[in-house]
C-alpha atoms as a PDB file:
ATOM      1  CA  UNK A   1     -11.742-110.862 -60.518  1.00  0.00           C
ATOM      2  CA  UNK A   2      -9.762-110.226 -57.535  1.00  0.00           C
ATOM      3  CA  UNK A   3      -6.803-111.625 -57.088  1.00  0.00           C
ATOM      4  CA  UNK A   4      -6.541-111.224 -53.007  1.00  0.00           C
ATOM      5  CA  UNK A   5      -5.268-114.315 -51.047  1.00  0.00           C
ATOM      6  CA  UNK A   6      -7.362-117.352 -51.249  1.00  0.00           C
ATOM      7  CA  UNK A   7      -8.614-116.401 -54.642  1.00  0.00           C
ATOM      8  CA  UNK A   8      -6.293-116.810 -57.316  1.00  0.00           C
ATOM      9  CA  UNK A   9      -8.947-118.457 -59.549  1.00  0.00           C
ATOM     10  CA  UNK A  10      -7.712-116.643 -63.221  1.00  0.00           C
ATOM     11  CA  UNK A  11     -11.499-115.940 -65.535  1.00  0.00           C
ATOM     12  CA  UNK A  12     -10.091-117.209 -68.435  1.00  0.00           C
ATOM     13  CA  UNK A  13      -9.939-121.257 -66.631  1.00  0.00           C
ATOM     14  CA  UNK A  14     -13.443-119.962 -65.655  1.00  0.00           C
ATOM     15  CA  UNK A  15     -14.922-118.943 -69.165  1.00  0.00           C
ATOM     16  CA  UNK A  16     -12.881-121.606 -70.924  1.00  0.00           C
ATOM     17  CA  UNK A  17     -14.629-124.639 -69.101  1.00  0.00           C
ATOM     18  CA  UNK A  18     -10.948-125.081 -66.897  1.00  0.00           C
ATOM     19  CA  UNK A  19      -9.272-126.311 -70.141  1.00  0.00           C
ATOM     20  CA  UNK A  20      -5.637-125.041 -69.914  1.00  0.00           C
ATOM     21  CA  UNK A  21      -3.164-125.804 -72.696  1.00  0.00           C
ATOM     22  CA  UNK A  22       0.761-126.081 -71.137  1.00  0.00           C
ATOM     23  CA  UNK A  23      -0.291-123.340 -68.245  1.00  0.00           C
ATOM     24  CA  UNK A  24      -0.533-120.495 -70.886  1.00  0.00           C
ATOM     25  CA  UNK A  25      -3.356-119.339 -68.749  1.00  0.00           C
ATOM     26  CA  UNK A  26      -1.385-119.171 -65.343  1.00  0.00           C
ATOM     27  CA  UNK A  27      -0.826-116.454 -63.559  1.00  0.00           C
ATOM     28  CA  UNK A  28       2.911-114.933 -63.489  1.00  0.00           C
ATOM     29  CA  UNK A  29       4.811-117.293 -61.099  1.00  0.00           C
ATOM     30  CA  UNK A  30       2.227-119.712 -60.806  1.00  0.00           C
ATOM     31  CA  UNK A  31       3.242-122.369 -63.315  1.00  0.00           C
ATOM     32  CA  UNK A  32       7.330-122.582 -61.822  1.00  0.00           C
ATOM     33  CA  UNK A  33       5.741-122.836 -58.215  1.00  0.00           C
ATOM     34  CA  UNK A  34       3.348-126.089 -59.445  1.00  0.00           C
ATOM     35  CA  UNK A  35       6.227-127.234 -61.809  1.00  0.00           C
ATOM     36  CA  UNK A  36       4.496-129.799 -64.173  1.00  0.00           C
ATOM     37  CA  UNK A  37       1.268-130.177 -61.834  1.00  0.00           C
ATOM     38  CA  UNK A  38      -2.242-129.914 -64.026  1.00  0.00           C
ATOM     39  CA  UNK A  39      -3.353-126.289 -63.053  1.00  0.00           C
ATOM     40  CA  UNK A  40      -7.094-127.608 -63.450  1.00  0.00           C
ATOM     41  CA  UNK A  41      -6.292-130.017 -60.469  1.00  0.00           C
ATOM     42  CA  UNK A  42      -4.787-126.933 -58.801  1.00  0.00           C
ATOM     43  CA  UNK A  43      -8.066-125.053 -59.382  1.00  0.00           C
ATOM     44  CA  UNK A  44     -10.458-127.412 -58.996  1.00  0.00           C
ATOM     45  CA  UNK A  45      -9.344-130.067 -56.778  1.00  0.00           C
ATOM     46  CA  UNK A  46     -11.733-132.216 -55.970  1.00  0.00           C
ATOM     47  CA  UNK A  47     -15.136-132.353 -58.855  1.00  0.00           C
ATOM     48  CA  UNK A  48     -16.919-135.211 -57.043  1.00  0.00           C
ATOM     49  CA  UNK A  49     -17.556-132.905 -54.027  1.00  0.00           C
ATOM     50  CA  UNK A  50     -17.740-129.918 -56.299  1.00  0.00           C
ATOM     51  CA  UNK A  51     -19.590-131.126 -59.504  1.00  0.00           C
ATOM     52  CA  UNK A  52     -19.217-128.682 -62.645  1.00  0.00           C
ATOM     53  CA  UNK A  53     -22.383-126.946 -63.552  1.00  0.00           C
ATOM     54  CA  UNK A  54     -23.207-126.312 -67.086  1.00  0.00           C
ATOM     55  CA  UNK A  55     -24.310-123.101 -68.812  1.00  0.00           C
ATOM     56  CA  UNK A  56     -27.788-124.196 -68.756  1.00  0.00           C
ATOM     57  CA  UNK A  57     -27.768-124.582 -65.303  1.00  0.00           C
ATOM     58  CA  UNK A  58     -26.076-120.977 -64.519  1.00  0.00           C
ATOM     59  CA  UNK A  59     -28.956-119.751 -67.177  1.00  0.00           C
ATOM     60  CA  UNK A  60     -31.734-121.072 -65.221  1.00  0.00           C
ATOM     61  CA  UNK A  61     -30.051-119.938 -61.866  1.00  0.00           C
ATOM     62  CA  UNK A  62     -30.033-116.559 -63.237  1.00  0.00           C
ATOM     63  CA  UNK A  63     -33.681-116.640 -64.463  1.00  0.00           C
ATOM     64  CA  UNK A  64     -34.987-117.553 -61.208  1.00  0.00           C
ATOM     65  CA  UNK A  65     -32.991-115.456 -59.036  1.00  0.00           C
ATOM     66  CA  UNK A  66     -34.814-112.686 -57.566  1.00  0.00           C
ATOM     67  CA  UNK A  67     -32.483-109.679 -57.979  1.00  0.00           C
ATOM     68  CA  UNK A  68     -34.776-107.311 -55.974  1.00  0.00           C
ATOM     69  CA  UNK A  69     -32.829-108.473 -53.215  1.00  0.00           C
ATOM     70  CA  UNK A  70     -29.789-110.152 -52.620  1.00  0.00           C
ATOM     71  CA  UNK A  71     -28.707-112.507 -54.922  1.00  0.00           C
ATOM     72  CA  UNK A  72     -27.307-115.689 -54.053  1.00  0.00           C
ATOM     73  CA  UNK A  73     -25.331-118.335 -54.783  1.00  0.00           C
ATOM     74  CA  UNK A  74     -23.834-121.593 -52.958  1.00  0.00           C
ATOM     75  CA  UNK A  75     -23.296-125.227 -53.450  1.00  0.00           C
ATOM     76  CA  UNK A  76     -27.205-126.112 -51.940  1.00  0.00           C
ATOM     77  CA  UNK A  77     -28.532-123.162 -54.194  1.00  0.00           C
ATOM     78  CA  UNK A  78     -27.137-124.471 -57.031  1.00  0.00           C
ATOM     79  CA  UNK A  79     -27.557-128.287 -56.316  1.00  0.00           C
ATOM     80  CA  UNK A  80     -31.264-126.921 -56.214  1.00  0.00           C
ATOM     81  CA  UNK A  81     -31.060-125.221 -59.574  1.00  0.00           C
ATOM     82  CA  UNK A  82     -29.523-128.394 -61.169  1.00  0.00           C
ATOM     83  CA  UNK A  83     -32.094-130.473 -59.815  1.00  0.00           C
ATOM     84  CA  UNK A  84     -34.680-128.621 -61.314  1.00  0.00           C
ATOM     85  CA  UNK A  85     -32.519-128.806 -64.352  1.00  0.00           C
ATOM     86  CA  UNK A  86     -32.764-131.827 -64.426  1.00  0.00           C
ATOM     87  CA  UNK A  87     -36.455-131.987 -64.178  1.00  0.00           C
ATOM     88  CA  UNK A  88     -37.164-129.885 -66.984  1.00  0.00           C
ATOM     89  CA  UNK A  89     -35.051-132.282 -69.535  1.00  0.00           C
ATOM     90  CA  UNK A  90     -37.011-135.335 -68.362  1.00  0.00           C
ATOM     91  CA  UNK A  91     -40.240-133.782 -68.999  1.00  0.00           C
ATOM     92  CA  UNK A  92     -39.283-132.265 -71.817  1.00  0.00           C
ATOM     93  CA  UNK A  93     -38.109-135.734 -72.895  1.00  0.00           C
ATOM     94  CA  UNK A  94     -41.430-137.469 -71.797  1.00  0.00           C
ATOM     95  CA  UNK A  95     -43.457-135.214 -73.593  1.00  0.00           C
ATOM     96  CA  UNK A  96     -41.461-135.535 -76.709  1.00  0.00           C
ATOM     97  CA  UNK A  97     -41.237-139.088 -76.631  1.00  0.00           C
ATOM     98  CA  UNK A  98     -45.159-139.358 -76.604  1.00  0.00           C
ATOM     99  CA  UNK A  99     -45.663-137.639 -79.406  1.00  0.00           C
ATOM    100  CA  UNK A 100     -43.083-139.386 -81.255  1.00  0.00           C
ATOM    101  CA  UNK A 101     -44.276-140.497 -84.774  1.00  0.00           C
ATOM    102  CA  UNK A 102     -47.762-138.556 -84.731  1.00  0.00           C
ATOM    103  CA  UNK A 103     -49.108-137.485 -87.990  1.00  0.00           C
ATOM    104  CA  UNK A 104     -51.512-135.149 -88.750  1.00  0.00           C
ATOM    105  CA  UNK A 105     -54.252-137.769 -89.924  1.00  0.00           C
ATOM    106  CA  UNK A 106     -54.707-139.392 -86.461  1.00  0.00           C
ATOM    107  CA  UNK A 107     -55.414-135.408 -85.253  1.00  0.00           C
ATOM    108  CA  UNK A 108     -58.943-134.830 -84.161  1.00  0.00           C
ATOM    109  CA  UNK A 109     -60.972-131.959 -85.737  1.00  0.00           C
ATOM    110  CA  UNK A 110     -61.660-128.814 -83.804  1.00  0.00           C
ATOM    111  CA  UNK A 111     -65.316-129.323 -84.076  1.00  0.00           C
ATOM    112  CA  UNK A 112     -65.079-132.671 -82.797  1.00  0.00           C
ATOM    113  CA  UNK A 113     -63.415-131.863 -80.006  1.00  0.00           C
ATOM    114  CA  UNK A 114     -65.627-132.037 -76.464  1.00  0.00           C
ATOM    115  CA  UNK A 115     -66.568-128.566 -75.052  1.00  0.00           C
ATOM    116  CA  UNK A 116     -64.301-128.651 -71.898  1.00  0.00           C
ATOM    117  CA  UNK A 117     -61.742-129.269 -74.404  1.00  0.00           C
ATOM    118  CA  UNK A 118     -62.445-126.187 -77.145  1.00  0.00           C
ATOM    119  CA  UNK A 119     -63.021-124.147 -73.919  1.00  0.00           C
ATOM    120  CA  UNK A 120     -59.606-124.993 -73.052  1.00  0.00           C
ATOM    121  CA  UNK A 121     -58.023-124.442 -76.595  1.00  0.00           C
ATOM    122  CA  UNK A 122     -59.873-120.976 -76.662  1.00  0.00           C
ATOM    123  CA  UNK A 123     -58.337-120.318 -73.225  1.00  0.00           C
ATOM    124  CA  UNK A 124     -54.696-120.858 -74.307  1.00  0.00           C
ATOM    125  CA  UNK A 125     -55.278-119.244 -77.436  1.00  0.00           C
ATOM    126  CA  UNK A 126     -56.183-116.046 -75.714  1.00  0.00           C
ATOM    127  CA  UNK A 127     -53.596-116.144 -72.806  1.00  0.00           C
ATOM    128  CA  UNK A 128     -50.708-114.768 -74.912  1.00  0.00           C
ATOM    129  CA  UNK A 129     -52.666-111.993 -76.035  1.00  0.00           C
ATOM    130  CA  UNK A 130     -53.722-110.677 -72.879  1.00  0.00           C
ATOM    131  CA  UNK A 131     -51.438-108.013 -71.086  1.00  0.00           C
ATOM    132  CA  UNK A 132     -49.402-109.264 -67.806  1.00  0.00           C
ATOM    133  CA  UNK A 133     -50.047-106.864 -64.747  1.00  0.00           C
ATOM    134  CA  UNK A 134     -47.726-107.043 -62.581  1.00  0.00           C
END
């Protein structure tokens, strides 16, 4: 990381969450100009206008990013990205919830199943197996 003025951020705050034990992760000098002030408050001051992301959200960020072109990356970008985040989980949660104590008595037979319905099963049985052209 570059350490030019105005970005003095060091990668291990970054890749350790911004947990910093007695400034052993300041830079040379830094920790006798702050004296006994928190470096994470020197790094990061102000999380309620700059929220913390988690790894999922930087995952997903990088999945959807098209890297044909530029990629990028900004507060509104990944506000976005943590919104849809966010979406995913309370699906995911919905559709977990609803099947939530289901047993395999009160499952319905293949053959009784209405023909939109085995049409459908057939088609999403076959999708995996057929070859993506991009």
């Amino acid at each position: 990381m570059s350490k030019s003025i105005g970005n003095v951020v060091e990668p291990k705050l970054i890749t350790h969450g911004g947990k910093v034990c007695n400034g052993c992760f300041a830079p040379h000098g830094l920790a006798r100009m702050l004296g006994r002030m928190n470096l994470v408050d020197y790094f990061l001051p102000d999380l309620k206008q700059q929220p913390a992301y988690g790894a999922d959200v930087l995952r997903l960020w990088v999945a959807a990013s098209e890297y044909t072109r530029d990629v990028t990356i900004g507060k509104t970008v990944m506000a976005h990205v943590s919104e849809s985040m966010r979406k995913i989980r309370t699906t995911a949660r919905f559709m977990l919830s609803n099947i939530d104590g289901f047993s395999e008595e009160r499952m319905v037979n293949y053959a009784d199943l209405k023909e939109v319905s085995s049409l459908q099963n057939r088609n999403m049985a076959a999708f995996p197996r057929r070859p993506l052209i991009a």
